[in-house]
Protein backbone atom coordinates (compact mmCIF):
# COMPACT_ATOMS: atom_id res chain seq x y z
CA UNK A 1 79.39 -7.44 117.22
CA UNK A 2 77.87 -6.45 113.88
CA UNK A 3 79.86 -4.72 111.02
CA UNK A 4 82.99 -6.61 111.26
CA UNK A 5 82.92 -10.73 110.84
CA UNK A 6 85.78 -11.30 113.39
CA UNK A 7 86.17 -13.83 115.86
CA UNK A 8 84.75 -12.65 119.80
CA UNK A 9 86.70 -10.86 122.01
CA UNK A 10 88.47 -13.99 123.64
CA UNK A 11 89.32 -15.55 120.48
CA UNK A 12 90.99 -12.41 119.11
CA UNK A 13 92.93 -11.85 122.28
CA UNK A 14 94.06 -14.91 121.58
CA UNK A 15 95.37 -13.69 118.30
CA UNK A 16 97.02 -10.79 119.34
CA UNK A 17 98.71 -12.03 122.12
CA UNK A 18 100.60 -14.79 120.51
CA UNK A 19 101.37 -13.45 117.34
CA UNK A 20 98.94 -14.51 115.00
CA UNK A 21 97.11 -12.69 112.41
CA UNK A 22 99.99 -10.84 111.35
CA UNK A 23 100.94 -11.12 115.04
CA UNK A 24 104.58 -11.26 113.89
CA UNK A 25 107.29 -13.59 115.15
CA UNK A 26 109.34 -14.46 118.27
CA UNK A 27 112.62 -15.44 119.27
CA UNK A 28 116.09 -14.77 117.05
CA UNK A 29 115.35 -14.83 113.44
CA UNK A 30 116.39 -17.43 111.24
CA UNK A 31 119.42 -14.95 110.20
CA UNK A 32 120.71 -14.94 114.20
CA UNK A 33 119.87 -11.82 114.08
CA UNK A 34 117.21 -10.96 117.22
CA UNK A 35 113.97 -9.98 115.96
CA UNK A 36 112.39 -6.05 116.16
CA UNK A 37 111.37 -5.00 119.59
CA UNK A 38 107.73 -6.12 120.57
CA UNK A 39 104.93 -3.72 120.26
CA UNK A 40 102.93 -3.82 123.51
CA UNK A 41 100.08 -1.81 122.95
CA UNK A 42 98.73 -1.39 126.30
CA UNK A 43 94.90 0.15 126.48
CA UNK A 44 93.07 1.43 129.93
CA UNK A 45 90.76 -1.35 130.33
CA UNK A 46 87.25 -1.52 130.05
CA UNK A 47 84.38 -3.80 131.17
CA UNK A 48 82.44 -3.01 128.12
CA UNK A 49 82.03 -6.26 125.54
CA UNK A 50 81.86 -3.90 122.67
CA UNK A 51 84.94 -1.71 123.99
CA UNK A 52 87.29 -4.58 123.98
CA UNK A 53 86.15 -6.07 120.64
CA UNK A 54 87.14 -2.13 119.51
CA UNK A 55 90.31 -2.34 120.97
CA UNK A 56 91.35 -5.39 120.29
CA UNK A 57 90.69 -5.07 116.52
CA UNK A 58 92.92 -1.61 116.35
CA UNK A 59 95.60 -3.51 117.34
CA UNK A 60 95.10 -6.77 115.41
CA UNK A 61 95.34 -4.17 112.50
CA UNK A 62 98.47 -3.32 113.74
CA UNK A 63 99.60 -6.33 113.75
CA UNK A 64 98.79 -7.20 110.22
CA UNK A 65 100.85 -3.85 109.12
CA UNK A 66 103.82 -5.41 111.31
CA UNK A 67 103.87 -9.05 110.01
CA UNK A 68 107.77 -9.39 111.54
CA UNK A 69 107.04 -7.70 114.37
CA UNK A 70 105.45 -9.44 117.71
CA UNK A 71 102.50 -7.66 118.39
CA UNK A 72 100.57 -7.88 121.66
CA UNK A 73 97.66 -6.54 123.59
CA UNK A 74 97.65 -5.32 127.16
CA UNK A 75 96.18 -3.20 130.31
CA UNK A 76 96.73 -1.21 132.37
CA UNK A 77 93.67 -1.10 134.91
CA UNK A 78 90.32 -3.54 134.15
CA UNK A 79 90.90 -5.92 132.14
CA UNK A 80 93.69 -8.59 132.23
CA UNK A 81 96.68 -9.26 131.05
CA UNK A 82 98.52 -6.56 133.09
CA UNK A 83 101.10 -4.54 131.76
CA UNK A 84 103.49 -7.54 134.10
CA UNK A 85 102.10 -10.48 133.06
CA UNK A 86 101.53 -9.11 129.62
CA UNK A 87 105.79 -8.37 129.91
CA UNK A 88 106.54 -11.51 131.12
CA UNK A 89 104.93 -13.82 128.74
CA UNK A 90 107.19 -12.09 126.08
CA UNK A 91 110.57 -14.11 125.08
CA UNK A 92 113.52 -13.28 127.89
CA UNK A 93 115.50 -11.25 126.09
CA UNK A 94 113.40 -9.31 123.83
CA UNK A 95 113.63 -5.56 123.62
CA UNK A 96 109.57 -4.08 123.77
CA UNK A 97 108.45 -1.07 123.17
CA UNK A 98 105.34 0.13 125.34
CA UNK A 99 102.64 2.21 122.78
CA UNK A 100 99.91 3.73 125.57
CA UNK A 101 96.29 3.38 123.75
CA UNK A 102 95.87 6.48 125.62
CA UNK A 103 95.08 9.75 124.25
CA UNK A 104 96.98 12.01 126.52
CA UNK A 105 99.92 11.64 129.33
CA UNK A 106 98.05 11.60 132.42
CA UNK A 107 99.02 9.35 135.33
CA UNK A 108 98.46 6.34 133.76
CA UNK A 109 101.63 7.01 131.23
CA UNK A 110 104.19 8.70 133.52
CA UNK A 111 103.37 6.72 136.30
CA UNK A 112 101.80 3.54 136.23
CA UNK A 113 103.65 2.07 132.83
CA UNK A 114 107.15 3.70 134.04
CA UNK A 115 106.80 2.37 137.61
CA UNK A 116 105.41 -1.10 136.52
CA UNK A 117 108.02 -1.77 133.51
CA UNK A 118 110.94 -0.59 135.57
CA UNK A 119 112.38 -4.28 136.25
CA UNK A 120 113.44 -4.38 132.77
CA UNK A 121 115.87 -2.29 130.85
CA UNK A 122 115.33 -3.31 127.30
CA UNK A 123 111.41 -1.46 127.59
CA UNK A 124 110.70 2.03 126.51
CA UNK A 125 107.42 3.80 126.39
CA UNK A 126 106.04 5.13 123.40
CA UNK A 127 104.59 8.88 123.50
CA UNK A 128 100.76 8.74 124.13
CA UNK A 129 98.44 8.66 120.91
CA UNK A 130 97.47 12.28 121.64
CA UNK A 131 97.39 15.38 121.00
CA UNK A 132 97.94 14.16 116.68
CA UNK A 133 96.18 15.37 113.76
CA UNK A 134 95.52 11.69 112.66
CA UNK A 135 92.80 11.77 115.81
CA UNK A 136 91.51 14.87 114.58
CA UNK A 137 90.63 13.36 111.49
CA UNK A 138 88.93 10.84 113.25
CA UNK A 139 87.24 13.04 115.31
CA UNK A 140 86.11 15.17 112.58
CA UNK A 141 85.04 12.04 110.53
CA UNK A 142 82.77 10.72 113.46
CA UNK A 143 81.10 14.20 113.62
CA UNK A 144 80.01 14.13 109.91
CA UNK A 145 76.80 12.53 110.39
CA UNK A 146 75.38 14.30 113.29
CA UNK A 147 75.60 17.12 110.29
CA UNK A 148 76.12 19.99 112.47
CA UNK A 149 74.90 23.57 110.88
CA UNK A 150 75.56 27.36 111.27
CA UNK A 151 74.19 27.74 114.75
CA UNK A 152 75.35 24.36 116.09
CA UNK A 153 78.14 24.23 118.99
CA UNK A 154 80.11 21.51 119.40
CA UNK A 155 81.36 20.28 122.72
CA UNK A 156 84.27 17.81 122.90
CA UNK A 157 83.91 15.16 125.90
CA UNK A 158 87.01 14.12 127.25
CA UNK A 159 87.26 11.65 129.71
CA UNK A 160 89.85 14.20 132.49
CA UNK A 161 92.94 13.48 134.64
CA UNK A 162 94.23 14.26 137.69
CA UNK A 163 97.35 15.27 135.52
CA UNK A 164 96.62 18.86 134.68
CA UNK A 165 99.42 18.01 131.58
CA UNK A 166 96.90 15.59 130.28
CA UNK A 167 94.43 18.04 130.46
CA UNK A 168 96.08 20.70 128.74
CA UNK A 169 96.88 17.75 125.82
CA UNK A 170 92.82 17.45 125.69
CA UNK A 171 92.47 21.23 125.31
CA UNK A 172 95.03 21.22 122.28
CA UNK A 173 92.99 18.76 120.38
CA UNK A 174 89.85 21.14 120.96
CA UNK A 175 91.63 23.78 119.41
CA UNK A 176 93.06 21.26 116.54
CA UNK A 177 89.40 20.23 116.45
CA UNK A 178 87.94 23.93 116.41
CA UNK A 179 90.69 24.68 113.50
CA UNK A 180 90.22 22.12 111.24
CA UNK A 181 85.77 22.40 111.66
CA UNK A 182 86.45 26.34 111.50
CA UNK A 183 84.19 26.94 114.48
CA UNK A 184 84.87 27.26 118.32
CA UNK A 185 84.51 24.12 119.97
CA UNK A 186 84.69 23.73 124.28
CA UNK A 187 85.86 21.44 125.99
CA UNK A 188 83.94 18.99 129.16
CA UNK A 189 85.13 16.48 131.01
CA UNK A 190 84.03 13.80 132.41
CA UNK A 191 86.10 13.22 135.52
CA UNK A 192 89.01 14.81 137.72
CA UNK A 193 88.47 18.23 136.94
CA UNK A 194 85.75 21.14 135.53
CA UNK A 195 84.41 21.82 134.03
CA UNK A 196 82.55 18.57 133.49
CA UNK A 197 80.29 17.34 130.28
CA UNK A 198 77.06 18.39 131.70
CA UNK A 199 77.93 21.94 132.91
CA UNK A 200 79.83 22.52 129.79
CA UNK A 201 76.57 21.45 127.44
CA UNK A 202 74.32 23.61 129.58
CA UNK A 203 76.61 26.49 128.76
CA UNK A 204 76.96 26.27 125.89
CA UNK A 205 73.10 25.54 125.14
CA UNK A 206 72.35 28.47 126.43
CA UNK A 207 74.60 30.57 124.46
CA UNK A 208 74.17 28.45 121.26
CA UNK A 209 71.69 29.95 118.44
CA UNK A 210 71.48 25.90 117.17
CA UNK A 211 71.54 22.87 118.53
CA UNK A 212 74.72 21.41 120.84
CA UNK A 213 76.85 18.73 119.62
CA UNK A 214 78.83 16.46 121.33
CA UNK A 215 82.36 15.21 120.19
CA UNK A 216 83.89 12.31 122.01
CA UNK A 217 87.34 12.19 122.59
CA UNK A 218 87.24 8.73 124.08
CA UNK A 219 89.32 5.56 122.17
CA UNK A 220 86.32 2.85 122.62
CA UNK A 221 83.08 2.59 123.92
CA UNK A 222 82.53 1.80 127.56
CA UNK A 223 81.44 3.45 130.77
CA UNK A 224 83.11 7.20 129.35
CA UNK A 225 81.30 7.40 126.59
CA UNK A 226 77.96 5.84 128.18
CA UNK A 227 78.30 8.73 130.91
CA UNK A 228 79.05 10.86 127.97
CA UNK A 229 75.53 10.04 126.33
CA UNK A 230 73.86 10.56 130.08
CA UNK A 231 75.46 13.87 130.68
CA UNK A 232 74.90 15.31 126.96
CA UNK A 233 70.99 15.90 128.27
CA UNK A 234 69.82 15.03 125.04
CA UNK A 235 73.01 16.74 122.87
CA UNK A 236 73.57 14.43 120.01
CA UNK A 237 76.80 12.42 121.07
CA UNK A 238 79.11 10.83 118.12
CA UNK A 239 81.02 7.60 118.15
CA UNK A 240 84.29 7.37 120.08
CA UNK A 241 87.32 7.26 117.86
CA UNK A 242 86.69 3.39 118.08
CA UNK A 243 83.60 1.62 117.54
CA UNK A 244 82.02 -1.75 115.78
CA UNK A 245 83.50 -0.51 111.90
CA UNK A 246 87.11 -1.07 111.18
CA UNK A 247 89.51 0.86 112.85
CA UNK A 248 90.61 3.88 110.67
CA UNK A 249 93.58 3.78 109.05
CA UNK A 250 94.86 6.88 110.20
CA UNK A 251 94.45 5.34 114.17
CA UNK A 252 96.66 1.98 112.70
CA UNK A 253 99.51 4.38 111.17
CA UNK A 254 99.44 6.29 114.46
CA UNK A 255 100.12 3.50 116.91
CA UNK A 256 102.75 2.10 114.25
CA UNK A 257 104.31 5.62 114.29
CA UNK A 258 104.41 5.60 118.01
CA UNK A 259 106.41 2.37 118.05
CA UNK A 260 108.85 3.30 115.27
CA UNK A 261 109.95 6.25 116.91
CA UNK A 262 110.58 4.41 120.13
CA UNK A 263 112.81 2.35 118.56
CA UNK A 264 116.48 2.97 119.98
């Protein structure tokens, strides 16, 4: 991976999961005192090289923010370790808070991280990254360069649920999104439901005096944002909130801000 000058993807898992790097520490502290709950940041999955490498390093800059805090990396579908084993290799004992890398609460949230946590009662689940203003900025950010003018639509590509309350969350950041660039922006997804990236673009194109630009509201690159660039017909497509730079800063504070307010 270019840009960045960090170890590969299976040497920085191995980072993140045990701590190092600012990974934090484990067990009671030196005080007696037992330590802060674990962060578990738990991501979808994805077999894409360049989406884990993303991933990974968002959450290797969490742990640097968090340097007494144990910090690790799971999944939730994909890739491995589960949201179980990713529990269980954790000290006995340990209170952990579960931050979705998940930009609404679809199924994935209320469902699959309550149902598969629910043998332990020192876990809670962190809110889902989205809808936040710190994700607009990011969003707005990755649009900059495609320089979009008077005349230009933008379309914001979001991957769908089959949890029309995730859905809605995806519409609120459009209208954050439209808000903050001061023109209208729609909305296409790319899954579950309509109406999907390549009707929406079509639309729009042919209501659009300028050209049609394509937002994505996806955390990483993978197969999303590759179907993204496939259904845009041409569109210009920006970078997913994640990519081969450093994470932004405002994405770091987010996840951290996640975890703090879990804390019971």
């Amino acid at each position: 991976m270019p840009g960045r000058g960090i170890p590969p993807p299976a040497c920085r898992r191995f980072l993140v999961q045990t701590g190092g790097a600012g990974g934090g520490t484990e067990g009671a502290g030196h005080n007696g005192r037992m330590p802060n709950p674990a962060l578990l940041a738990i991501s979808h999955g994805t077999a894409s090289a360049e989406g884990q490498a993303a991933v990974a390093a968002l959450v290797e800059a969490v742990a640097r923010s968090l340097p007494d805090t144990t910090v690790r990396l799971g999944h939730v579908d994909v890739q491995q370790p589960d949201v179980a084993a990713s529990l269980a290799a954790l000290p006995d004992g340990q209170p952990v808070v579960i931050v979705p890398l998940l930009l609404s609460a679809g199924y994935h949230v209320r469902i699959d991280l309550t149902q598969q946590s629910a043998h332990r009662s020192d876990v809670v689940i962190a809110d889902a990254l989205g809808p936040d203003a710190r994700l607009v900025d990011v969003l707005t950010a990755r649009l900059a360069p495609l320089e979009a003018r008077e005349g230009d639509r933008v379309v914001l590509a979001v991957a769908g649920s089959s949890d029309e309350r995730a859905n809605d969350d995806c519409r609120t950041t459009a209208d954050m999104l439209a808000a903050r660039l001061g023109r209208r922006v729609d909305v296409g997804f790319l899954a579950a439901t309509e109406p999907r990236l390549g009707a929406a673009v079509d639309t729009v194109r042919d209501e659009a005096s300028g050209r049609v630009v394509v937002a994505s509201y996806l955390l990483a690159p993978g197969y999303f944002h590759d179907l993204a660039i496939r259904l845009a017909a041409g569109a210009p497509v920006a970078r997913p909130l994640l990519d081969d730079d450093e994470p932004a800063a405002s994405l770091v504070d987010l996840v951290i801000d996640r975890y703090r307010g879990s804390i019971r």
